[in-house]
C-alpha atoms as a PDB file:
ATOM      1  CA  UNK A   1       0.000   0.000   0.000  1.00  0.00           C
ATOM      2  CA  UNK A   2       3.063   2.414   0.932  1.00  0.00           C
ATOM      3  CA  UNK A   3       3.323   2.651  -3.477  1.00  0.00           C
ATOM      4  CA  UNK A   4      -0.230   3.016  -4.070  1.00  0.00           C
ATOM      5  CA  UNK A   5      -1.471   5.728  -1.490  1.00  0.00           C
ATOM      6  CA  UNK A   6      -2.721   8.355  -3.389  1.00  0.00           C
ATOM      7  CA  UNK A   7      -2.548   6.786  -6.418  1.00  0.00           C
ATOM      8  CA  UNK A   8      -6.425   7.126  -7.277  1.00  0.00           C
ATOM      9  CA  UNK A   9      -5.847  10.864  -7.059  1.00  0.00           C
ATOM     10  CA  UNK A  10      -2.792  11.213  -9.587  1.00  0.00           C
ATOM     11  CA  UNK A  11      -4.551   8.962 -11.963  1.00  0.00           C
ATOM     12  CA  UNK A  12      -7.482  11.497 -12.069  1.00  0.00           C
ATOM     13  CA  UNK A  13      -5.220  14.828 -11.705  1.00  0.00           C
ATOM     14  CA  UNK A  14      -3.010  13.614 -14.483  1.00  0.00           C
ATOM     15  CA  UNK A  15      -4.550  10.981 -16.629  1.00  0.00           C
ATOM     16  CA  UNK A  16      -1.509   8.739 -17.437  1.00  0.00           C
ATOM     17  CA  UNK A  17      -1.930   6.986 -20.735  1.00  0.00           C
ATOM     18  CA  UNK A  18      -0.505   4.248 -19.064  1.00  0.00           C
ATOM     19  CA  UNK A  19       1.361   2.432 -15.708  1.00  0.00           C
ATOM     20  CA  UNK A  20       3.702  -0.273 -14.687  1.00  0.00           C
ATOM     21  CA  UNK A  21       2.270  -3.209 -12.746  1.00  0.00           C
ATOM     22  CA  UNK A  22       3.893  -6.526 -11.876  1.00  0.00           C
ATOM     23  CA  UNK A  23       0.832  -8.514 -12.703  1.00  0.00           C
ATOM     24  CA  UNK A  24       0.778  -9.563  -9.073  1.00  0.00           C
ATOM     25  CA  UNK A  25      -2.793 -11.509  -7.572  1.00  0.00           C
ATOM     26  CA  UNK A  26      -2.309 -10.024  -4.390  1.00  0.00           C
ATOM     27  CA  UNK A  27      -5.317  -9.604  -2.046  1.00  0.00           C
ATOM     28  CA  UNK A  28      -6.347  -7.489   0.942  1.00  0.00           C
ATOM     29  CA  UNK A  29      -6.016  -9.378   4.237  1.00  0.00           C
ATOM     30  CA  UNK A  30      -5.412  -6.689   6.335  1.00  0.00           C
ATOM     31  CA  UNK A  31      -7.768  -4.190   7.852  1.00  0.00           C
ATOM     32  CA  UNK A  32      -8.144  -0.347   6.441  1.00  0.00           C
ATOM     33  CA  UNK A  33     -10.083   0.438   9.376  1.00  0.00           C
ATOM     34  CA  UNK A  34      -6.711   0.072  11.463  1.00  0.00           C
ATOM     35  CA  UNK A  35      -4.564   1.680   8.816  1.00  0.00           C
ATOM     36  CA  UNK A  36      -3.219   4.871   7.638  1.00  0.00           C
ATOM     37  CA  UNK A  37      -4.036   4.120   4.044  1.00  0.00           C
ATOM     38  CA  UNK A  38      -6.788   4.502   1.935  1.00  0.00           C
ATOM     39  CA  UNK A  39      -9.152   1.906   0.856  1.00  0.00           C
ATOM     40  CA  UNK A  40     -10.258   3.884  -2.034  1.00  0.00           C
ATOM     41  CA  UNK A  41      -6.570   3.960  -3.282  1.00  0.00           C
ATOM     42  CA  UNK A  42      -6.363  -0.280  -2.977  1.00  0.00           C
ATOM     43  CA  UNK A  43      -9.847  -0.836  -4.945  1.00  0.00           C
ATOM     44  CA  UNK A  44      -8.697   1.964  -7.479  1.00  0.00           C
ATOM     45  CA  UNK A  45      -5.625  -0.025  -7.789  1.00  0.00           C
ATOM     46  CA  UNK A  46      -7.796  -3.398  -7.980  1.00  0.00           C
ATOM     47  CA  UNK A  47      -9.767  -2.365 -10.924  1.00  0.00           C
ATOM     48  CA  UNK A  48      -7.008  -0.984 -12.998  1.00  0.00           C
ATOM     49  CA  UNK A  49      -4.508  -4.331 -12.363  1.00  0.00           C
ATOM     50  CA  UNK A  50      -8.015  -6.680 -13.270  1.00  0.00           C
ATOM     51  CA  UNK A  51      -8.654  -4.889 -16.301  1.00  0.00           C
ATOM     52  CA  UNK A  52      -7.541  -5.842 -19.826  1.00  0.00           C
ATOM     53  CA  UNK A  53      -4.156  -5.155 -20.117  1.00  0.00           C
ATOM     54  CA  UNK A  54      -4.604  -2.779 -23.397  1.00  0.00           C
ATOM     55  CA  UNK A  55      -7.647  -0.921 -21.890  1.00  0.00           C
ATOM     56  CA  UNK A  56      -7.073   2.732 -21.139  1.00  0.00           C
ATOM     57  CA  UNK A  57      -4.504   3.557 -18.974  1.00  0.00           C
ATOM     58  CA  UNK A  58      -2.973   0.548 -20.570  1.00  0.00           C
ATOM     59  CA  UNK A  59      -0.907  -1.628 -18.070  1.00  0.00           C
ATOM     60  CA  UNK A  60       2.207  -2.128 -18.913  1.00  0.00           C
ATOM     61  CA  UNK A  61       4.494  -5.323 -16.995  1.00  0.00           C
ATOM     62  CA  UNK A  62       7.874  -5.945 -16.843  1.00  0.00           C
ATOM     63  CA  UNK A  63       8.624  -9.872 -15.203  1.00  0.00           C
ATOM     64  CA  UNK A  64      11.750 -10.896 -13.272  1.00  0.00           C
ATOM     65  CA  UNK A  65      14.493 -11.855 -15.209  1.00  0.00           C
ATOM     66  CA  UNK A  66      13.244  -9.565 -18.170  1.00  0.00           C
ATOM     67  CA  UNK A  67      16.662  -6.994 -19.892  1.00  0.00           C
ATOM     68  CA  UNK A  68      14.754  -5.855 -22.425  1.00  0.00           C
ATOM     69  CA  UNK A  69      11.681  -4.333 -23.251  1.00  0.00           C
ATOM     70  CA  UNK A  70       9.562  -3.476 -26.372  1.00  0.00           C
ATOM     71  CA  UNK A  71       6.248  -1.451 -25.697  1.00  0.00           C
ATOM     72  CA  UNK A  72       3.579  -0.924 -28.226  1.00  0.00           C
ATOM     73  CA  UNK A  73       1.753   1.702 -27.598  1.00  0.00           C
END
């Protein structure tokens, strides 16, 4: 969460064409309630990783073990 705290804001301030995302599953098993993060921030997050990767912002990955890259954008 300490990368993607205010992240829900930027995306709407700025409105990247697109983001990096290690195409992790990772899911919340820890309590908002108790935390200084944002919820809103971790569902934004949610619905931009589960998306199609070539929707708009399109989501970009780069896996372990990768030198280079070629994007199409």
């Amino acid at each position: 969460m300490d990368h993607l705290d205010g992240s829900k804001l930027f995306f709407e301030t700025f409105g990247p064409i697109n983001f990096w995302d290690t195409d992790n599953c990772e899911k919340k098993d820890w309590e908002l309630t108790e935390s200084k993060y944002n919820e809103e921030d971790w569902l934004f997050y949610k619905s931009l990783r589960d998306t199609n990767p070539q929707s708009n912002p399109k989501r970009l990955t780069l896996y372990s073990g990768r030198r280079k890259t070629r994007i199409k954008l």
